[in-house]
PDB file of N, CA and C in Angstrom:
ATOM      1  N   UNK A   1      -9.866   8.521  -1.419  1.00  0.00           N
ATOM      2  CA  UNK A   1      -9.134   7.939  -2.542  1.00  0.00           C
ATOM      3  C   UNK A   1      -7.684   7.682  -2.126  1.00  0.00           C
ATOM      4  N   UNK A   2      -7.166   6.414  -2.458  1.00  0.00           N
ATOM      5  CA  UNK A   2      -5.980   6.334  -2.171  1.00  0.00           C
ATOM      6  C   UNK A   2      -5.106   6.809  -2.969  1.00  0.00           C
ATOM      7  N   UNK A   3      -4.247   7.425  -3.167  1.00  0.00           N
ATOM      8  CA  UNK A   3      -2.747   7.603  -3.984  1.00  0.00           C
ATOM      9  C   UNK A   3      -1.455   7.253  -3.433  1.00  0.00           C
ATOM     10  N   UNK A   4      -0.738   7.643  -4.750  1.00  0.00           N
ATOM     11  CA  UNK A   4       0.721   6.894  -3.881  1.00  0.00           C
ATOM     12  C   UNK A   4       1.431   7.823  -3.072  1.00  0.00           C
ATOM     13  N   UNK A   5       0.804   8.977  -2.757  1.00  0.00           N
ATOM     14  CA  UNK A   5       1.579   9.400  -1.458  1.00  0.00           C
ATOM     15  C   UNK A   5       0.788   9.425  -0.104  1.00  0.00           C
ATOM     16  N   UNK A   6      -0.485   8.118  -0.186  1.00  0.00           N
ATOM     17  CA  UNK A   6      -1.068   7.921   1.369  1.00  0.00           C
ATOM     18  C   UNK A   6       0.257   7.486   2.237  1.00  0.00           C
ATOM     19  N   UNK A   7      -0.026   7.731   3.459  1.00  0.00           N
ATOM     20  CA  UNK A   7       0.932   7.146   4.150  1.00  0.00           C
ATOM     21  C   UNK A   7       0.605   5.726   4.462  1.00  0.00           C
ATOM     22  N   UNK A   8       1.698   4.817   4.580  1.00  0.00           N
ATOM     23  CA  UNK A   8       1.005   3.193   5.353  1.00  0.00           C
ATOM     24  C   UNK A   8       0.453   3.230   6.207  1.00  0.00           C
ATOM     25  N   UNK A   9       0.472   4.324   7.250  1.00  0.00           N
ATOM     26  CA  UNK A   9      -0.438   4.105   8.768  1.00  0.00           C
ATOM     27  C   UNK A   9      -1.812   4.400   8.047  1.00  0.00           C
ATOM     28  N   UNK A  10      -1.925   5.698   7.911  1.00  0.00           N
ATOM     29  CA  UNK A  10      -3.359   5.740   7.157  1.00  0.00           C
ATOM     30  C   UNK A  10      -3.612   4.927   5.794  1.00  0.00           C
ATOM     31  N   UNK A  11      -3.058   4.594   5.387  1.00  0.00           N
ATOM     32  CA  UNK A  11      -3.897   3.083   4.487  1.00  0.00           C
ATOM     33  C   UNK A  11      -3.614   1.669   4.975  1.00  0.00           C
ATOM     34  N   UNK A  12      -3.329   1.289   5.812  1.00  0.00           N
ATOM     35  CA  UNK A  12      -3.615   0.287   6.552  1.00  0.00           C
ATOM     36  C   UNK A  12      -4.773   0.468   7.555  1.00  0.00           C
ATOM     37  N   UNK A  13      -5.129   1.754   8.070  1.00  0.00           N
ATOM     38  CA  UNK A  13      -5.991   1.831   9.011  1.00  0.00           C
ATOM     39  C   UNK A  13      -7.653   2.293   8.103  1.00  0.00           C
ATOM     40  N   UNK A  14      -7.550   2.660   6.893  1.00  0.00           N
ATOM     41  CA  UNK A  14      -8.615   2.924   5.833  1.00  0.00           C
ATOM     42  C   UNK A  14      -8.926   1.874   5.016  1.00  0.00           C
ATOM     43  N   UNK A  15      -7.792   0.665   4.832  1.00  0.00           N
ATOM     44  CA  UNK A  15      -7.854  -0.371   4.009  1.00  0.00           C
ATOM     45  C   UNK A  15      -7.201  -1.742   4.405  1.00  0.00           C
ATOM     46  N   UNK A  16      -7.536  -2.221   5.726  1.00  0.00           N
ATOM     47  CA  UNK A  16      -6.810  -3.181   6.267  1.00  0.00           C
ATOM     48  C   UNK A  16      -6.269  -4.247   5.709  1.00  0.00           C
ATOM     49  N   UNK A  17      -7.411  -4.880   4.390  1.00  0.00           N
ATOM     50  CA  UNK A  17      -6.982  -6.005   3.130  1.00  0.00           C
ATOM     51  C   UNK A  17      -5.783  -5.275   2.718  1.00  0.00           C
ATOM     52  N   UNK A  18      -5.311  -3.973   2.742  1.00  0.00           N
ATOM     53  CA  UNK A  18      -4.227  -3.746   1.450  1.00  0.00           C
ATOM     54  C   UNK A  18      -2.922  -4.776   2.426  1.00  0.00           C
ATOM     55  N   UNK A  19      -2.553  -5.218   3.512  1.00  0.00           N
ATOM     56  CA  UNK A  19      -1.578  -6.016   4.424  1.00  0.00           C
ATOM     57  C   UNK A  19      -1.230  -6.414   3.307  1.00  0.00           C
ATOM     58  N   UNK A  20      -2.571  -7.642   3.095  1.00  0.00           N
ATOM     59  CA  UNK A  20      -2.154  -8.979   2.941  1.00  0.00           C
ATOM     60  C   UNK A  20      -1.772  -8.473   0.993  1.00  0.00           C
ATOM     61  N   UNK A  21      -2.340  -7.374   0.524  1.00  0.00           N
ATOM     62  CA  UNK A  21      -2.068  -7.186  -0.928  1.00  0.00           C
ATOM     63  C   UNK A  21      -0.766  -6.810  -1.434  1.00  0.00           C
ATOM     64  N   UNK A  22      -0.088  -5.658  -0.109  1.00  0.00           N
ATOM     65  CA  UNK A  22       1.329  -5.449   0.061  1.00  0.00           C
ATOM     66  C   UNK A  22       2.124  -6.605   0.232  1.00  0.00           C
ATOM     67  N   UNK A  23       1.949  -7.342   0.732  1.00  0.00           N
ATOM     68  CA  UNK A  23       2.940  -8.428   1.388  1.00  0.00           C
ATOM     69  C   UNK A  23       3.141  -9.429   0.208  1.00  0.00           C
ATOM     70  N   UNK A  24       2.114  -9.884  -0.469  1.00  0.00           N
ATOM     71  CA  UNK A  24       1.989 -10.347  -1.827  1.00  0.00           C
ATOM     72  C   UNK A  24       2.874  -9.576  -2.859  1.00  0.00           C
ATOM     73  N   UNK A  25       2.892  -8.698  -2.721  1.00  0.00           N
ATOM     74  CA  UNK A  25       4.035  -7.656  -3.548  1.00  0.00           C
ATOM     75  C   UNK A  25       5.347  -7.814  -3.045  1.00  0.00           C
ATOM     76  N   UNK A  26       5.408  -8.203  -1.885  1.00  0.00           N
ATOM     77  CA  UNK A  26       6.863  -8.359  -1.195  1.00  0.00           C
ATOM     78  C   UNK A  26       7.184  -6.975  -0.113  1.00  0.00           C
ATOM     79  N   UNK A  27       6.061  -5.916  -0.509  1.00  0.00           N
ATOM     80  CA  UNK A  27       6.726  -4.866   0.293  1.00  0.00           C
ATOM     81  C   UNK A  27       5.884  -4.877   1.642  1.00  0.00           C
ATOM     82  N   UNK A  28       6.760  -4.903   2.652  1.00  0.00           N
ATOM     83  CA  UNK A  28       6.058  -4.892   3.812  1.00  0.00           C
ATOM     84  C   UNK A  28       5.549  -4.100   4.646  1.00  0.00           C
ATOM     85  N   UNK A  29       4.502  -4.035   5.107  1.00  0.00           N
ATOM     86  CA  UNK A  29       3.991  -2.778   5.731  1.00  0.00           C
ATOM     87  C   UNK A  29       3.661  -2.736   7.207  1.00  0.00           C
ATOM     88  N   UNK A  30       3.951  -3.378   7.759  1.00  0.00           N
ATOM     89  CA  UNK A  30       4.056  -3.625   9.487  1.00  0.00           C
ATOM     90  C   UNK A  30       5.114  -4.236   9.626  1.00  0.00           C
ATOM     91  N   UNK A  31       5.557  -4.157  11.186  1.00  0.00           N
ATOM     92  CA  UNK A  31       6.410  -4.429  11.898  1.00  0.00           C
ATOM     93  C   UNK A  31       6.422  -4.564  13.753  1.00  0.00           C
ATOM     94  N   UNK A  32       6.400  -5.664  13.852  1.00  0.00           N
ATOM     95  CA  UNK A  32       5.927  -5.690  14.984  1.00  0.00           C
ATOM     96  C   UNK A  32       4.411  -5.320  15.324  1.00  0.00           C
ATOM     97  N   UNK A  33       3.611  -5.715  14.351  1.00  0.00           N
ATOM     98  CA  UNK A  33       2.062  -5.141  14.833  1.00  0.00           C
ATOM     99  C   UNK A  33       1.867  -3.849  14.506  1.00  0.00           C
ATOM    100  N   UNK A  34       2.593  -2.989  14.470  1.00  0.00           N
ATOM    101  CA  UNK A  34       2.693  -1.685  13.800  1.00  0.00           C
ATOM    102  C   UNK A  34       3.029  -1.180  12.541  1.00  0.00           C
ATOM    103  N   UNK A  35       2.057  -0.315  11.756  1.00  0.00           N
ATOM    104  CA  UNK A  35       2.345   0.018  10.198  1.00  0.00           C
ATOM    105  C   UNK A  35       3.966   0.857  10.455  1.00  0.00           C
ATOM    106  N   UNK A  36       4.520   0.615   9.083  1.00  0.00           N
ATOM    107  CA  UNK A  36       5.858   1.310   8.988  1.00  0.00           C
ATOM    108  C   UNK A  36       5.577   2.401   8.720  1.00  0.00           C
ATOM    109  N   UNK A  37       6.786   3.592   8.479  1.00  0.00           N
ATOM    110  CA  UNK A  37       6.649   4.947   8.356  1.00  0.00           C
ATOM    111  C   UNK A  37       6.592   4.800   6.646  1.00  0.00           C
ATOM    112  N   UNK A  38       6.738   5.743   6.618  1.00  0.00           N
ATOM    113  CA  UNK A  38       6.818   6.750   4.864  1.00  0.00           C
ATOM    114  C   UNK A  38       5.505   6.343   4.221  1.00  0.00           C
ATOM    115  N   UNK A  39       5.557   6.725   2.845  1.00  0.00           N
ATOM    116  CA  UNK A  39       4.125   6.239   1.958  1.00  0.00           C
ATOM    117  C   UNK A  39       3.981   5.033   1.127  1.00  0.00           C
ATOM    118  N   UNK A  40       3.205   4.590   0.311  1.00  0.00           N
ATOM    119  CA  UNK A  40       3.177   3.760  -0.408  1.00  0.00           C
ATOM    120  C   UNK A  40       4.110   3.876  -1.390  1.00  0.00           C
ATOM    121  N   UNK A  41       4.595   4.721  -1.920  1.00  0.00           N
ATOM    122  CA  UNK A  41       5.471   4.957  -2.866  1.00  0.00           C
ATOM    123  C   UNK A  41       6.792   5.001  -2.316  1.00  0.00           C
ATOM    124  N   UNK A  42       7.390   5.873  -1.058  1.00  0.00           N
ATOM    125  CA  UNK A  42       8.442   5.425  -0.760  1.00  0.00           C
ATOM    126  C   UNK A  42       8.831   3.717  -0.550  1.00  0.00           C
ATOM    127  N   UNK A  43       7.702   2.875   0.257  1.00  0.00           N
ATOM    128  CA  UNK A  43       7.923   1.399   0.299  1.00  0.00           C
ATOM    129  C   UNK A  43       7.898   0.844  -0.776  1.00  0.00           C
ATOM    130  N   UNK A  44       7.552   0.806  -1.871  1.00  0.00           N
ATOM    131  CA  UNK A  44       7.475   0.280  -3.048  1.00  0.00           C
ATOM    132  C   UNK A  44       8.835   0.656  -3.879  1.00  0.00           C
ATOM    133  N   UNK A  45       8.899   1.801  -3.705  1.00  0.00           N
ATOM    134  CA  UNK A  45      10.299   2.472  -4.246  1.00  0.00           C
ATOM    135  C   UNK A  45      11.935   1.412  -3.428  1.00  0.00           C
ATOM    136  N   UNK A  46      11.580   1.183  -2.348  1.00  0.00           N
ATOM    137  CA  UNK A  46      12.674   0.857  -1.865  1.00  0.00           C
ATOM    138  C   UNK A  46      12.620  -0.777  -2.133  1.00  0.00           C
ATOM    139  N   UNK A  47      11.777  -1.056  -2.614  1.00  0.00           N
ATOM    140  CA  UNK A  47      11.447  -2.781  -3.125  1.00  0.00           C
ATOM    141  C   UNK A  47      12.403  -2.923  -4.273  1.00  0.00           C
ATOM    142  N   UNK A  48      12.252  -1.608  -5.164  1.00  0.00           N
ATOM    143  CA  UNK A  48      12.671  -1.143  -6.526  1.00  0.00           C
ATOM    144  C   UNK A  48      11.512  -1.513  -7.606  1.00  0.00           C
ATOM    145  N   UNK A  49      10.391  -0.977  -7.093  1.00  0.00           N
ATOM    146  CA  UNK A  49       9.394  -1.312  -7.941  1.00  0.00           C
ATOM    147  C   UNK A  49       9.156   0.456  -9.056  1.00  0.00           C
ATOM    148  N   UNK A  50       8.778   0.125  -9.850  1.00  0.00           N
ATOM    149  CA  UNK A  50       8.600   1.621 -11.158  1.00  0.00           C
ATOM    150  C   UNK A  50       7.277   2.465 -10.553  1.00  0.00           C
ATOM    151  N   UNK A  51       7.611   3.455 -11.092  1.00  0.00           N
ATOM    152  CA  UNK A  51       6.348   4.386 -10.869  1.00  0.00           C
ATOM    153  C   UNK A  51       5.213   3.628 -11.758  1.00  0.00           C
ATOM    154  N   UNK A  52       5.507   3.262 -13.141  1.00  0.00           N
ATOM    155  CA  UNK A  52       4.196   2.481 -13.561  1.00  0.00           C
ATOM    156  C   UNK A  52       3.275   1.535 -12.495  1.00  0.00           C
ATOM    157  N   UNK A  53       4.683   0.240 -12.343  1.00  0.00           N
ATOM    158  CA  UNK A  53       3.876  -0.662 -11.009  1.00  0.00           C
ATOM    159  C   UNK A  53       3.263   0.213 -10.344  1.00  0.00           C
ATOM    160  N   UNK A  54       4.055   1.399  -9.211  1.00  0.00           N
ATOM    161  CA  UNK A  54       3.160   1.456  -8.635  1.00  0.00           C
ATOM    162  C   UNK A  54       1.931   2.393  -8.588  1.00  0.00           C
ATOM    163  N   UNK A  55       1.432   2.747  -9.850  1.00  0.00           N
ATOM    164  CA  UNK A  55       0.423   3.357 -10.574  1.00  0.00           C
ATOM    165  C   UNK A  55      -0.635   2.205 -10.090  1.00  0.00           C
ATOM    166  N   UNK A  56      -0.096   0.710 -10.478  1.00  0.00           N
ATOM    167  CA  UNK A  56      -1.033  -0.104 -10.855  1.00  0.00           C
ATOM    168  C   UNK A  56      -1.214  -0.648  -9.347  1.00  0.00           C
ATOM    169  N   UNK A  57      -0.358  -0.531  -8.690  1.00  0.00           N
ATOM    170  CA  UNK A  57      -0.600  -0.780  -6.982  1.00  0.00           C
ATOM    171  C   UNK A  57      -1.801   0.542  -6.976  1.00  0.00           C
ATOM    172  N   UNK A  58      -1.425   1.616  -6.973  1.00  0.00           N
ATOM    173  CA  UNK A  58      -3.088   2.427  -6.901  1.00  0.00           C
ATOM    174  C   UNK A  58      -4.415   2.226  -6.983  1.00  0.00           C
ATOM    175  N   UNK A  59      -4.010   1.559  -8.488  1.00  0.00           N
ATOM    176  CA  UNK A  59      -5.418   1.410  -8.659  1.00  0.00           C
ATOM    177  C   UNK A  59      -5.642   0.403  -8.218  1.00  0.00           C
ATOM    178  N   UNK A  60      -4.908  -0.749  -8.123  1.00  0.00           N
ATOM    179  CA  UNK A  60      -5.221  -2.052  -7.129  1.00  0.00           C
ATOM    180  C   UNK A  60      -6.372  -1.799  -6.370  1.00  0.00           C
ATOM    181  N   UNK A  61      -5.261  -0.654  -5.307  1.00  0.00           N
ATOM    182  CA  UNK A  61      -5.995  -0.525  -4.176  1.00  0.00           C
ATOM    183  C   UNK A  61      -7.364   0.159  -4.130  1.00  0.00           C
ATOM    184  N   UNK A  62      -7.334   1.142  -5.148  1.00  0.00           N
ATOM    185  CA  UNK A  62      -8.722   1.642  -5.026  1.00  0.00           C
ATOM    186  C   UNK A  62     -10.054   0.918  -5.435  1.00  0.00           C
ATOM    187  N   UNK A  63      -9.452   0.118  -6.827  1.00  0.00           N
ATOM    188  CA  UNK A  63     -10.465  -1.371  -6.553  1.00  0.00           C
ATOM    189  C   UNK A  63     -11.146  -2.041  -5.591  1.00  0.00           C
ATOM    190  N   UNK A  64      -9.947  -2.265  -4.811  1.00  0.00           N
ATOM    191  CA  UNK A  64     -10.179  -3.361  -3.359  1.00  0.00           C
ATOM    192  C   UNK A  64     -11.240  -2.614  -2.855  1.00  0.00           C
ATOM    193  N   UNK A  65     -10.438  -1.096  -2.593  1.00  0.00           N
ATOM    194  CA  UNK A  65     -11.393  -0.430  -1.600  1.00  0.00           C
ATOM    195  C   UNK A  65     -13.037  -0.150  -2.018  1.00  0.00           C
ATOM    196  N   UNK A  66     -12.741   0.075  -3.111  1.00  0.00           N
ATOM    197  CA  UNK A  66     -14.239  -0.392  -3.751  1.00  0.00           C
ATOM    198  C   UNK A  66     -15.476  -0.866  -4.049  1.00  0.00           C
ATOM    199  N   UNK A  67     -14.560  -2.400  -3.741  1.00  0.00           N
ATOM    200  CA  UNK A  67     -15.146  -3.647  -3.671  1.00  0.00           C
ATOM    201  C   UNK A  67     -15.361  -4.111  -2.443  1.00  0.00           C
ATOM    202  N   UNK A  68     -14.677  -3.023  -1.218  1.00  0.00           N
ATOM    203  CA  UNK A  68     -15.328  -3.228   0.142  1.00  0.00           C
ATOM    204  C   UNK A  68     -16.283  -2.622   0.841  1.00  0.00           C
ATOM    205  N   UNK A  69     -16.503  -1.808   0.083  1.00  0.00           N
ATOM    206  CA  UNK A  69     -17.347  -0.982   0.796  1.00  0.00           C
ATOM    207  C   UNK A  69     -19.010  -1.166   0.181  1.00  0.00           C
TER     208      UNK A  69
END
């Protein structure tokens, strides 16, 4: 299950679609080919996105992941 304190390396490497779902959000999660440090919530936080949003980035993601498997 994802939450908002996965880290980006491990949810990019558990949920590779979330890239292109982050980036759509504006917050970016690689660099140079490589996932960034901290969690989903610190990157979102530094976007200046709310704990609600990113509630709803959660469940986003656990959707997606959902719907991929």
């Amino acid at each position: 299950m994802i939450t908002k304190d996965i880290s980006i390396e491990d949810l990019v490497r558990e949920l590779p679609s979330a890239v292109k779902y982050l980036m759509e959000k504006g917050i970016k999660c690689l660099a140079c080919g490589e996932p960034i440090w901290g969690t989903l919530e610190s990157a979102a936080k530094e976007k200046g996105f709310s704990d609600k949003e990113i509630e709803k980035f959660v469940t986003d993601l656990n959707n997606l992941k959902n719907n991929n498997s």
